[in-house]
C-alpha atoms as a PDB file:
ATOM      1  CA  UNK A   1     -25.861 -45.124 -36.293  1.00  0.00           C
ATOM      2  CA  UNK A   2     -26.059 -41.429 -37.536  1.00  0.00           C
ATOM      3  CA  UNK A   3     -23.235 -39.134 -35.512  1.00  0.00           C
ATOM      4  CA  UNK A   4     -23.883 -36.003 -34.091  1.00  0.00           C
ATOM      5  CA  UNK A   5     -22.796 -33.154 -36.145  1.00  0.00           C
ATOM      6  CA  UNK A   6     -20.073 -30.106 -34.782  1.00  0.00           C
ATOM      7  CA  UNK A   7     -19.844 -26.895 -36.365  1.00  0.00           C
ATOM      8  CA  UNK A   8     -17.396 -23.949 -35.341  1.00  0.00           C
ATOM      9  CA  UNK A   9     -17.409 -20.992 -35.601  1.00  0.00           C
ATOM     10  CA  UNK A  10     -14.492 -18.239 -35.187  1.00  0.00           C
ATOM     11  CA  UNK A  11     -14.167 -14.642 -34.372  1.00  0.00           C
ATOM     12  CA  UNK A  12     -10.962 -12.518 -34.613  1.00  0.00           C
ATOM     13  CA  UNK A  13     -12.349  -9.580 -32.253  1.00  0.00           C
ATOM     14  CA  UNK A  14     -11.266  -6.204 -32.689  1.00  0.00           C
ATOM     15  CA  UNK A  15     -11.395  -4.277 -29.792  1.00  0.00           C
ATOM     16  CA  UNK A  16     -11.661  -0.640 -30.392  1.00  0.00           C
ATOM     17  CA  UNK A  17     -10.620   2.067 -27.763  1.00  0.00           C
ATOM     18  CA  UNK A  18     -13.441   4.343 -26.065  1.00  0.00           C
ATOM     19  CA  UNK A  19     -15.093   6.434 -28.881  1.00  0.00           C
ATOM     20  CA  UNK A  20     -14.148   4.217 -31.597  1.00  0.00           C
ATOM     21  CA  UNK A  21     -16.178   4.032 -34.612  1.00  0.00           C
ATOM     22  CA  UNK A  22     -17.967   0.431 -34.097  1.00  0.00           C
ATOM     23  CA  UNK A  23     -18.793  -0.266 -38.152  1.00  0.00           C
ATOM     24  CA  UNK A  24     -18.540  -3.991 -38.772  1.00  0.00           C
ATOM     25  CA  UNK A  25     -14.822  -4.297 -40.462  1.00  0.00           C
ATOM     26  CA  UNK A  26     -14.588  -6.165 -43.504  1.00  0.00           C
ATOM     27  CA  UNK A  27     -13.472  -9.498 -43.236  1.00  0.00           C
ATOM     28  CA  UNK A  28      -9.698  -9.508 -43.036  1.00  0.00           C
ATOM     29  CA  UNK A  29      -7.222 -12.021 -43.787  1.00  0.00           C
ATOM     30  CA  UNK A  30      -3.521 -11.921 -43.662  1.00  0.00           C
ATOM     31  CA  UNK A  31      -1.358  -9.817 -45.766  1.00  0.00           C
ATOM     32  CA  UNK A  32       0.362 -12.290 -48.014  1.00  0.00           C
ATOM     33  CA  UNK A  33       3.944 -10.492 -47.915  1.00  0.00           C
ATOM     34  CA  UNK A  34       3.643 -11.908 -44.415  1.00  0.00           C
ATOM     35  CA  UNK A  35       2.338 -15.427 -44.778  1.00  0.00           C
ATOM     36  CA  UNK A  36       4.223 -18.514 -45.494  1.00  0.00           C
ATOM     37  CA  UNK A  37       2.499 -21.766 -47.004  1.00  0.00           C
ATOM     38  CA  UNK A  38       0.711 -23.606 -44.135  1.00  0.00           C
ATOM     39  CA  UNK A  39       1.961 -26.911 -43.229  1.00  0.00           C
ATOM     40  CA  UNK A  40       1.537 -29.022 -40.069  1.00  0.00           C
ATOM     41  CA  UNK A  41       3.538 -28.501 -37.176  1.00  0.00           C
ATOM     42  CA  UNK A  42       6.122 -31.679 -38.636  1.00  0.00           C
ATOM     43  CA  UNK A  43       5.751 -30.270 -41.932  1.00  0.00           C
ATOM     44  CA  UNK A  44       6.720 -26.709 -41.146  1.00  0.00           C
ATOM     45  CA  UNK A  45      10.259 -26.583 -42.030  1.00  0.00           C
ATOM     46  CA  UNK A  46      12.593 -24.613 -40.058  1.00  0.00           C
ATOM     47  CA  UNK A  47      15.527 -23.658 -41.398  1.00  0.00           C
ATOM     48  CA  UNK A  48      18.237 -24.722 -39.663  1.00  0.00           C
ATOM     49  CA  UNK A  49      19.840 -21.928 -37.865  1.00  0.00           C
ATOM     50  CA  UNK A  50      23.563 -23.991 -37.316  1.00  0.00           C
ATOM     51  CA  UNK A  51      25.479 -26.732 -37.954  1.00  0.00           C
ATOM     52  CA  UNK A  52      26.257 -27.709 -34.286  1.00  0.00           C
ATOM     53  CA  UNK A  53      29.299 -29.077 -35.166  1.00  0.00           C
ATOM     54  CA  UNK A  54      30.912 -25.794 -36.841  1.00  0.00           C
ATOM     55  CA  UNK A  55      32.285 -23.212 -34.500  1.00  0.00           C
ATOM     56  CA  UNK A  56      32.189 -20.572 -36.758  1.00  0.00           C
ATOM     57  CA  UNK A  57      28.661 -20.878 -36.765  1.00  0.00           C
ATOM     58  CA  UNK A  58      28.395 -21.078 -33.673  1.00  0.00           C
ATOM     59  CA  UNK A  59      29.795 -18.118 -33.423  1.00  0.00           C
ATOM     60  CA  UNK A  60      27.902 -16.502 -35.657  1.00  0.00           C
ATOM     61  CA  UNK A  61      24.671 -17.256 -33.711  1.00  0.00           C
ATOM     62  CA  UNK A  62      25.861 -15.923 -30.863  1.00  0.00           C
ATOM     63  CA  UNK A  63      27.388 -13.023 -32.059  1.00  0.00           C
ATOM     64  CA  UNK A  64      23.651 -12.653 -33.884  1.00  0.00           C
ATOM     65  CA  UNK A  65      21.962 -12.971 -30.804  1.00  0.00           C
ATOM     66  CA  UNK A  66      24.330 -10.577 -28.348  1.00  0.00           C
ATOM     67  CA  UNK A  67      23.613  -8.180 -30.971  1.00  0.00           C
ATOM     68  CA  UNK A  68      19.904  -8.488 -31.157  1.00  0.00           C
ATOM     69  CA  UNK A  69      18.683  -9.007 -27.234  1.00  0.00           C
ATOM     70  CA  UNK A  70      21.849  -7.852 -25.533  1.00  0.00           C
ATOM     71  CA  UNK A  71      23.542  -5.007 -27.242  1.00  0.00           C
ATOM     72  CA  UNK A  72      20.055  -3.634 -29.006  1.00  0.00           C
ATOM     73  CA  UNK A  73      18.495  -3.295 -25.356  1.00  0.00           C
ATOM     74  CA  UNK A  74      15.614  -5.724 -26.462  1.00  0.00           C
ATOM     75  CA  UNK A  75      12.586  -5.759 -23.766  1.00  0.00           C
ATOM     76  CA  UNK A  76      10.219  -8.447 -24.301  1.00  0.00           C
ATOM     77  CA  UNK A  77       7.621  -6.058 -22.094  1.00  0.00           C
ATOM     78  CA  UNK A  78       7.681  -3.346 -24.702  1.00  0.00           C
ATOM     79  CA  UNK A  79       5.447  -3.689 -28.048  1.00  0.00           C
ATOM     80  CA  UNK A  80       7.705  -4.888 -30.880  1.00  0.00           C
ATOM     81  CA  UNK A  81       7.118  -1.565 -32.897  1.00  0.00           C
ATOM     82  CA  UNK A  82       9.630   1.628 -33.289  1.00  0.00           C
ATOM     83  CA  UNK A  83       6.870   4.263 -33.550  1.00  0.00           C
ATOM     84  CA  UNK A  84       4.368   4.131 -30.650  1.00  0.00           C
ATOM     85  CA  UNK A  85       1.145   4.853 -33.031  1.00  0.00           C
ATOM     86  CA  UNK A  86       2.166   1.184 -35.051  1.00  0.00           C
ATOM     87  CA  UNK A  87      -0.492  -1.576 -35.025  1.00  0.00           C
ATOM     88  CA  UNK A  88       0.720  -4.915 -34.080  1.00  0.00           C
ATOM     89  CA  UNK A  89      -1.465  -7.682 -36.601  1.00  0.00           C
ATOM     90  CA  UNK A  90      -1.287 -11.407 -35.194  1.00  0.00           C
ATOM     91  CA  UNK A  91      -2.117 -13.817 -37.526  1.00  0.00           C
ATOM     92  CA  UNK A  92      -3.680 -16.649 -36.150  1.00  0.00           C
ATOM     93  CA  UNK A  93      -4.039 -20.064 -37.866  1.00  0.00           C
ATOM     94  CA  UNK A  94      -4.746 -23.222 -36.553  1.00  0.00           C
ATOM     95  CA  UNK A  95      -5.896 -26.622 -37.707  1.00  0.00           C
ATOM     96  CA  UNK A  96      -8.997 -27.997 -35.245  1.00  0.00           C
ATOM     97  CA  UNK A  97      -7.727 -31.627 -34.641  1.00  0.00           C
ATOM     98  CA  UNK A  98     -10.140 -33.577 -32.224  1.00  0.00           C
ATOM     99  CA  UNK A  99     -13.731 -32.861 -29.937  1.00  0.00           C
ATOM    100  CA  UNK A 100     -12.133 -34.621 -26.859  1.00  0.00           C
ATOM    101  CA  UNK A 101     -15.714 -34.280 -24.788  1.00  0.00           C
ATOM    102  CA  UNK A 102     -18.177 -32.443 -25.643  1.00  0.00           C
ATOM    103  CA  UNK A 103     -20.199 -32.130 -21.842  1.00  0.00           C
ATOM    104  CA  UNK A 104     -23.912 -31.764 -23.161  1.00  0.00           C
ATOM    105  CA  UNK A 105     -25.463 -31.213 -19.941  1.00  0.00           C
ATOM    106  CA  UNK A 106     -22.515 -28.886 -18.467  1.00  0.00           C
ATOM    107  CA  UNK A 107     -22.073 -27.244 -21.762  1.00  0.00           C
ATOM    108  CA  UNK A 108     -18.347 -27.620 -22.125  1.00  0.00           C
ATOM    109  CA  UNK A 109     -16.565 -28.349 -24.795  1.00  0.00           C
ATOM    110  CA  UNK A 110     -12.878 -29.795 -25.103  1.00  0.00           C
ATOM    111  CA  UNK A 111     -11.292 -29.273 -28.367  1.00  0.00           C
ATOM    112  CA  UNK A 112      -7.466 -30.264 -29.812  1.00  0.00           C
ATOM    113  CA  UNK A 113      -6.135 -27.381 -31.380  1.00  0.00           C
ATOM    114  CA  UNK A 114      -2.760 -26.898 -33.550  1.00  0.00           C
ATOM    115  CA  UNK A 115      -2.308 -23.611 -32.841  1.00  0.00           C
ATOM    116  CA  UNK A 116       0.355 -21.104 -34.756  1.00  0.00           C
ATOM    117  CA  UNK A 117       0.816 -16.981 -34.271  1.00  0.00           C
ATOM    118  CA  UNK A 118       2.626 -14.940 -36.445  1.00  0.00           C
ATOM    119  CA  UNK A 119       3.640 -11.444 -36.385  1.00  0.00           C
ATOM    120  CA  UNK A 120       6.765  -9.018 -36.984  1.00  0.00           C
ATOM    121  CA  UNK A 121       8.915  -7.687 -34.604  1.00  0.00           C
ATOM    122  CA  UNK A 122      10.530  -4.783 -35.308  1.00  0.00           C
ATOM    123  CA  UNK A 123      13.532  -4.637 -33.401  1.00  0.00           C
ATOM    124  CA  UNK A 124      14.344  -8.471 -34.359  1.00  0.00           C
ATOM    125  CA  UNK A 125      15.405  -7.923 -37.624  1.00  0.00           C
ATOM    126  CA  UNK A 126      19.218  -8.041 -39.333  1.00  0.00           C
ATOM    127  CA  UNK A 127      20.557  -7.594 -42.389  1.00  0.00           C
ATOM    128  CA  UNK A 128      21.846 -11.137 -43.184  1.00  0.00           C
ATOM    129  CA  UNK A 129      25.123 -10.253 -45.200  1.00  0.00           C
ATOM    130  CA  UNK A 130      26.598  -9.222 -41.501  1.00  0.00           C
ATOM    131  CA  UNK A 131      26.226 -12.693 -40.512  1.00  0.00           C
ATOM    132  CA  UNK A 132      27.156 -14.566 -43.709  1.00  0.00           C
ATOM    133  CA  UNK A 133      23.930 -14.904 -44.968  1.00  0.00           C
ATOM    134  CA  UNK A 134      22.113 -16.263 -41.531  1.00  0.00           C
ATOM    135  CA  UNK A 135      18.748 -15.960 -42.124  1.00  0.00           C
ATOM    136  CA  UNK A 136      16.897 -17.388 -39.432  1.00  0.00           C
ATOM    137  CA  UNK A 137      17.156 -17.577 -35.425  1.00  0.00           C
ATOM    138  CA  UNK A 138      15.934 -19.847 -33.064  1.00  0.00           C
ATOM    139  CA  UNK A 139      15.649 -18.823 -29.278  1.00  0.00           C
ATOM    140  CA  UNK A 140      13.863 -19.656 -26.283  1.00  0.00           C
ATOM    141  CA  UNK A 141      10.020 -18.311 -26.514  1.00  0.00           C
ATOM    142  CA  UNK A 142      10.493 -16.399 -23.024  1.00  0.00           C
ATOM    143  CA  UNK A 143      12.964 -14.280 -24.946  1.00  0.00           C
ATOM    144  CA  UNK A 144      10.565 -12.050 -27.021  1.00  0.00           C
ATOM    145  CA  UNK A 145       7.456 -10.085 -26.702  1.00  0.00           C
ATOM    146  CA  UNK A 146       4.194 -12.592 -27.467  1.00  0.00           C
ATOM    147  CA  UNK A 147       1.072 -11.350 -27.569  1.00  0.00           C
ATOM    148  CA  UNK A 148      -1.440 -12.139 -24.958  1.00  0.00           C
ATOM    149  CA  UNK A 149      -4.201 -13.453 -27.623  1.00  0.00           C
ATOM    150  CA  UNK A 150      -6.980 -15.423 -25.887  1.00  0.00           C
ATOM    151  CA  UNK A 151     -10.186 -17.013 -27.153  1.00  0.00           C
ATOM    152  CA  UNK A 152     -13.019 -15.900 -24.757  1.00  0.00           C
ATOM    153  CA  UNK A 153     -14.736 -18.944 -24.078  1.00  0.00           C
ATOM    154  CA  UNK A 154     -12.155 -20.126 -22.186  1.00  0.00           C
ATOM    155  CA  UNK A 155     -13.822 -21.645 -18.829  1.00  0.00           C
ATOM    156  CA  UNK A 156     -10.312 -23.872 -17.981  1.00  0.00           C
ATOM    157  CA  UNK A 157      -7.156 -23.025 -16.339  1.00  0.00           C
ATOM    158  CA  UNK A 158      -4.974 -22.486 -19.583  1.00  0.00           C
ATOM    159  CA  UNK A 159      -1.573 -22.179 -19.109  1.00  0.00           C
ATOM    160  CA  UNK A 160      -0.670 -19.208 -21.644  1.00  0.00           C
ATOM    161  CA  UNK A 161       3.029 -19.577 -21.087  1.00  0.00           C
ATOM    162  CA  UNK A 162       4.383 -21.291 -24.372  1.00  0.00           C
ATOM    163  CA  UNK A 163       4.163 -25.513 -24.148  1.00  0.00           C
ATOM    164  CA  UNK A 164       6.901 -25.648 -26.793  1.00  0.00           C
ATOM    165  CA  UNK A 165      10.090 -23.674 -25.903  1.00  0.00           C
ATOM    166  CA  UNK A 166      11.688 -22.363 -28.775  1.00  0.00           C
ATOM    167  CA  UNK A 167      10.162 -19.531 -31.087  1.00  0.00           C
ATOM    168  CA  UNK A 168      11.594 -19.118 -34.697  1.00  0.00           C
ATOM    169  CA  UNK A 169      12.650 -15.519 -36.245  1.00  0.00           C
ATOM    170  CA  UNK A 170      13.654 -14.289 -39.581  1.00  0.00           C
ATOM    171  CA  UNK A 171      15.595 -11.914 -40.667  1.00  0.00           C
ATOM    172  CA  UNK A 172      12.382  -9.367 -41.839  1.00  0.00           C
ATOM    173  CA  UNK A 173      11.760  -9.864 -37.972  1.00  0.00           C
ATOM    174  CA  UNK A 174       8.983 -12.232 -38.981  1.00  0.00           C
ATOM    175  CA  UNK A 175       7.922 -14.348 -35.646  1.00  0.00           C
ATOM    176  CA  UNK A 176       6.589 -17.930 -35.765  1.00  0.00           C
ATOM    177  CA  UNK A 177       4.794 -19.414 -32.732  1.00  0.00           C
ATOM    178  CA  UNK A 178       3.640 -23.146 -33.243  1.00  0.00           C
ATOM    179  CA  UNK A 179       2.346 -25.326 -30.118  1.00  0.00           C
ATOM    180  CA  UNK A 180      -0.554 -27.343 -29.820  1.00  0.00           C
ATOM    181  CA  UNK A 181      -3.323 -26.705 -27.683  1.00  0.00           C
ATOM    182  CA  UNK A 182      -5.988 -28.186 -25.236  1.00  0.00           C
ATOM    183  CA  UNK A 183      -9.102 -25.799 -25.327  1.00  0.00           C
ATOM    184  CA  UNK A 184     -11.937 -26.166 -22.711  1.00  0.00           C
ATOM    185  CA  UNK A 185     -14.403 -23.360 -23.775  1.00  0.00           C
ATOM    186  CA  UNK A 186     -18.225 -22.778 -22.941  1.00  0.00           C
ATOM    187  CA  UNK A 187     -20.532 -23.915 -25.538  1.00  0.00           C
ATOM    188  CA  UNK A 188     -24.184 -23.054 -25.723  1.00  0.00           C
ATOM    189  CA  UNK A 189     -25.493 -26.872 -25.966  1.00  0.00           C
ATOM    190  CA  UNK A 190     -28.782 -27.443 -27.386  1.00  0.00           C
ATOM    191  CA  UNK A 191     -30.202 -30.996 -26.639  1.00  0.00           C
ATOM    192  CA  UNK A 192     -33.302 -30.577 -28.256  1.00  0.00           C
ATOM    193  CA  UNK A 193     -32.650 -33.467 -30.675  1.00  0.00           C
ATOM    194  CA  UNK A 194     -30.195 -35.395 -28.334  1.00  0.00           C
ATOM    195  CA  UNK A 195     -28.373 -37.751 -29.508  1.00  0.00           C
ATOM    196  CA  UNK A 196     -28.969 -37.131 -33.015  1.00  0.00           C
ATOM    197  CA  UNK A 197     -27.848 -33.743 -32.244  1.00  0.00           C
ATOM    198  CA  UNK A 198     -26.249 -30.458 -34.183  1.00  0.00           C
ATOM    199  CA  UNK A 199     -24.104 -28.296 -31.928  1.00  0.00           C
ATOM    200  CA  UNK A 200     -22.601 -25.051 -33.041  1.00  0.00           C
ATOM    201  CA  UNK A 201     -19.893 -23.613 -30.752  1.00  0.00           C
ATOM    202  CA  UNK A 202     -17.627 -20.018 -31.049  1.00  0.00           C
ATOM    203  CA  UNK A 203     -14.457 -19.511 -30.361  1.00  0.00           C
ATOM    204  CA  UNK A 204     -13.510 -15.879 -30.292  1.00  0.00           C
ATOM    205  CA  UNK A 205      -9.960 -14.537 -30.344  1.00  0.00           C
ATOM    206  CA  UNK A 206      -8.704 -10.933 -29.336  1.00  0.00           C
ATOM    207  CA  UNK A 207      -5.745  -9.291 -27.792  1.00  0.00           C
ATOM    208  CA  UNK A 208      -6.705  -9.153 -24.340  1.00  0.00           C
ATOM    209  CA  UNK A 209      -4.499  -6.219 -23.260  1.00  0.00           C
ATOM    210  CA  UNK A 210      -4.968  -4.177 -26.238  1.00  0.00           C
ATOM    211  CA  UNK A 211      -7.154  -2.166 -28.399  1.00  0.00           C
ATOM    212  CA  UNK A 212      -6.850  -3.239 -31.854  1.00  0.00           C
ATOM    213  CA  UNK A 213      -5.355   0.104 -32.416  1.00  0.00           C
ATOM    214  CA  UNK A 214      -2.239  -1.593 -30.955  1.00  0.00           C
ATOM    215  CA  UNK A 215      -2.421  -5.142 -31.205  1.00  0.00           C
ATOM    216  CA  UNK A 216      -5.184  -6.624 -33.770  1.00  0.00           C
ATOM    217  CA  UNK A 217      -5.604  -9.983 -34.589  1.00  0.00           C
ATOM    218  CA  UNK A 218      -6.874 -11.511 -37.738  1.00  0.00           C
ATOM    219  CA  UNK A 219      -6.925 -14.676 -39.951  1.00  0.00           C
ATOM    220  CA  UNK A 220      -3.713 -15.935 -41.562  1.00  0.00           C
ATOM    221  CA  UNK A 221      -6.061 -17.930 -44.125  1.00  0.00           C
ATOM    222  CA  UNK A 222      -9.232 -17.892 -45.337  1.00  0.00           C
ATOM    223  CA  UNK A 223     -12.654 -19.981 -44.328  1.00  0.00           C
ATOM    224  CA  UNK A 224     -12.579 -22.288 -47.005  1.00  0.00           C
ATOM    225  CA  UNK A 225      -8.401 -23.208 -46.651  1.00  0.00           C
ATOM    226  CA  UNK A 226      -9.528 -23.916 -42.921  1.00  0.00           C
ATOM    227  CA  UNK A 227     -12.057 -26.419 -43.936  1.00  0.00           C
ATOM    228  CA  UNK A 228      -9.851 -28.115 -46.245  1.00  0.00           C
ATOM    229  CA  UNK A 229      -8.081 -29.413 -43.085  1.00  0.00           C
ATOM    230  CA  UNK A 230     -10.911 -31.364 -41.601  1.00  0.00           C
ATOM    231  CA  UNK A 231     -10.896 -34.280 -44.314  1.00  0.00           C
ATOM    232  CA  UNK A 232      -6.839 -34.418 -43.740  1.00  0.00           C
ATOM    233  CA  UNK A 233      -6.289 -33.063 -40.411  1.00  0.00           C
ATOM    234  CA  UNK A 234      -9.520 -33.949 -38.263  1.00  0.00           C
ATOM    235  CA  UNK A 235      -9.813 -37.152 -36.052  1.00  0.00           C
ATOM    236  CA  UNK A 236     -13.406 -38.524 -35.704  1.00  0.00           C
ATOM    237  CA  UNK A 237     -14.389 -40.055 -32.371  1.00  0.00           C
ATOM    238  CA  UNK A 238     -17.231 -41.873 -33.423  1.00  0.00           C
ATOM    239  CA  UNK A 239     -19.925 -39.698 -32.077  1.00  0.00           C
ATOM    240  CA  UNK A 240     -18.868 -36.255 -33.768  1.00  0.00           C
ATOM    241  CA  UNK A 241     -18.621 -35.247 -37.053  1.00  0.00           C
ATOM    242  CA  UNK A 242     -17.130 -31.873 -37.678  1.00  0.00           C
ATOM    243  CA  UNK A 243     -19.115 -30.069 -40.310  1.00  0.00           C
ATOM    244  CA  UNK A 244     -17.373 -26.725 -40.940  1.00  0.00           C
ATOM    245  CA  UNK A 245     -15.731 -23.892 -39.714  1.00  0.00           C
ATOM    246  CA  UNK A 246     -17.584 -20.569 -40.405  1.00  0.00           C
ATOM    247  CA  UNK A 247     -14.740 -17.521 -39.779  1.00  0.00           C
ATOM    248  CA  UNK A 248     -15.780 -13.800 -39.080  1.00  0.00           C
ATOM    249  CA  UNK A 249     -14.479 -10.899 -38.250  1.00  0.00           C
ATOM    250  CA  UNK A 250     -15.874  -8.618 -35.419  1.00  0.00           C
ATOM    251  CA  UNK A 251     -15.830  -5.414 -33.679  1.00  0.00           C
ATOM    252  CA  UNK A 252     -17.009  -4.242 -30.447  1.00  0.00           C
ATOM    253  CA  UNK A 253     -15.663  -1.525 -28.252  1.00  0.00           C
ATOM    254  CA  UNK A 254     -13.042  -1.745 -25.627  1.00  0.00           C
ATOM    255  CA  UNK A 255     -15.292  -1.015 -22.847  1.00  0.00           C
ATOM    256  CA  UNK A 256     -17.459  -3.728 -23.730  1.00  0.00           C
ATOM    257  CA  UNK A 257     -14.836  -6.680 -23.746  1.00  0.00           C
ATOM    258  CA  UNK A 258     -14.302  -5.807 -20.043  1.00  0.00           C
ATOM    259  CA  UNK A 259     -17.431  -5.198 -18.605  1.00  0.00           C
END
């Protein structure tokens, strides 16, 4: 029996402020003094901050830590930059796992997403000789600023507090946000050739709060890395076969998001 074929396609937006030129950006992907090499969520290997069992590290977490959020005055409400006129880029990556349900005649669509979010954050960053060569921190994700990326399809009640509770930083002040994700989204469903049929759904991501002069998101990796996660990554149902994933980047202005 011939399954029905998925493709999906992904937007970073850009939303510009009032006025803003509105030429089509270049495609953009991460800049690679930022990236790390992708690996699943239990391949991803965080360094481990302590030894449990040592008191002087121990120690030396805390004392990292005090300094950072207590002492430094961090606010998780404020954008993580030191000059005002600094963009914030979010890299988003993600690996598209499963079509739960694809509802033909509702035109919803239920996807399993690994999800990860990157950025820097300038006030979490240390100079790891003053902490005996700590390089990494992990604390609780309601600690630190996150951006408020969302993908605006979304037609569910999605919970954008993080699902996992921990959040990893390095000492550059590079952030790592991995969870996975249940995405309902609207889908414009075309039934013509039902149930032999091809479906091609978006998913567009932006920084909801911001104008991409503050907070911009774009691709950690490239179209054709993404697709090289479907033979490994995605899990066929028996009715769906996930073709490809095209990626864009877009621009529209600020007003129009909104309105």
């Amino acid at each position: 029996m011939k399954m029905k074929i998925f493709m999906l396609q992904v937007f970073f937006l850009s939303a510009l402020s009032f006025g803003s030129n509105l030429d089509e950006p270049t495609f953009m992907v991460a800049n690679k003094s930022f990236t790390e090499t992708h690996e699943t969520e239990i391949e991803h290997e965080h360094s481990p901050v302590v030894n449990s069992s040592t008191t002087k590290n121990d120690h030396l977490v805390k004392k990292l830590y005090y300094d950072l959020f207590v002492r430094g005055g961090y606010d998780k409400a404020v954008r993580p930059v030191k000059n005002h006129t600094d963009q914030v880029q979010v890299y988003i990556d993600f690996t598209y796992q499963q079509v739960l349900n694809l509802n033909e005649k509702n035109q919803v669509l239920k996807s399993l997403i690994r999800m990860r979010m990157y950025w820097i954050d300038q006030f979490l960053s240390w100079k790891p000789s003053d902490y005996e060569g700590l390089t990494t921190l992990t604390v609780t994700a309601l600690d630190v600023w996150i951006p408020d990326v969302v993908v605006m399809q979304e037609i569910g009640v999605q919970d954008y507090s993080p699902r996992i509770p921990f959040i990893t930083i390095t000492y550059a002040g590079f952030v790592s946000l991995l969870q996975p994700m249940a995405y309902e989204t609207s889908c414009g469903v075309n039934i013509a050739l039902f149930p032999f049929d091809v479906q091609d759904c978006e998913f567009v991501f932006l920084a909801w709060t911001f104008p991409s002069t503050k907070v911009d998101v774009v691709a950690k990796r490239n179209e054709e890395e993404l697709n090289l996660d479907v033979s490994s990554y995605f899990i066929t149902s028996g009715e769906w076969i996930l073709d490809r994933i095209l990626l864009a980047k877009k621009s529209v202005s600020y007003e129009d998001v909104f309105n």
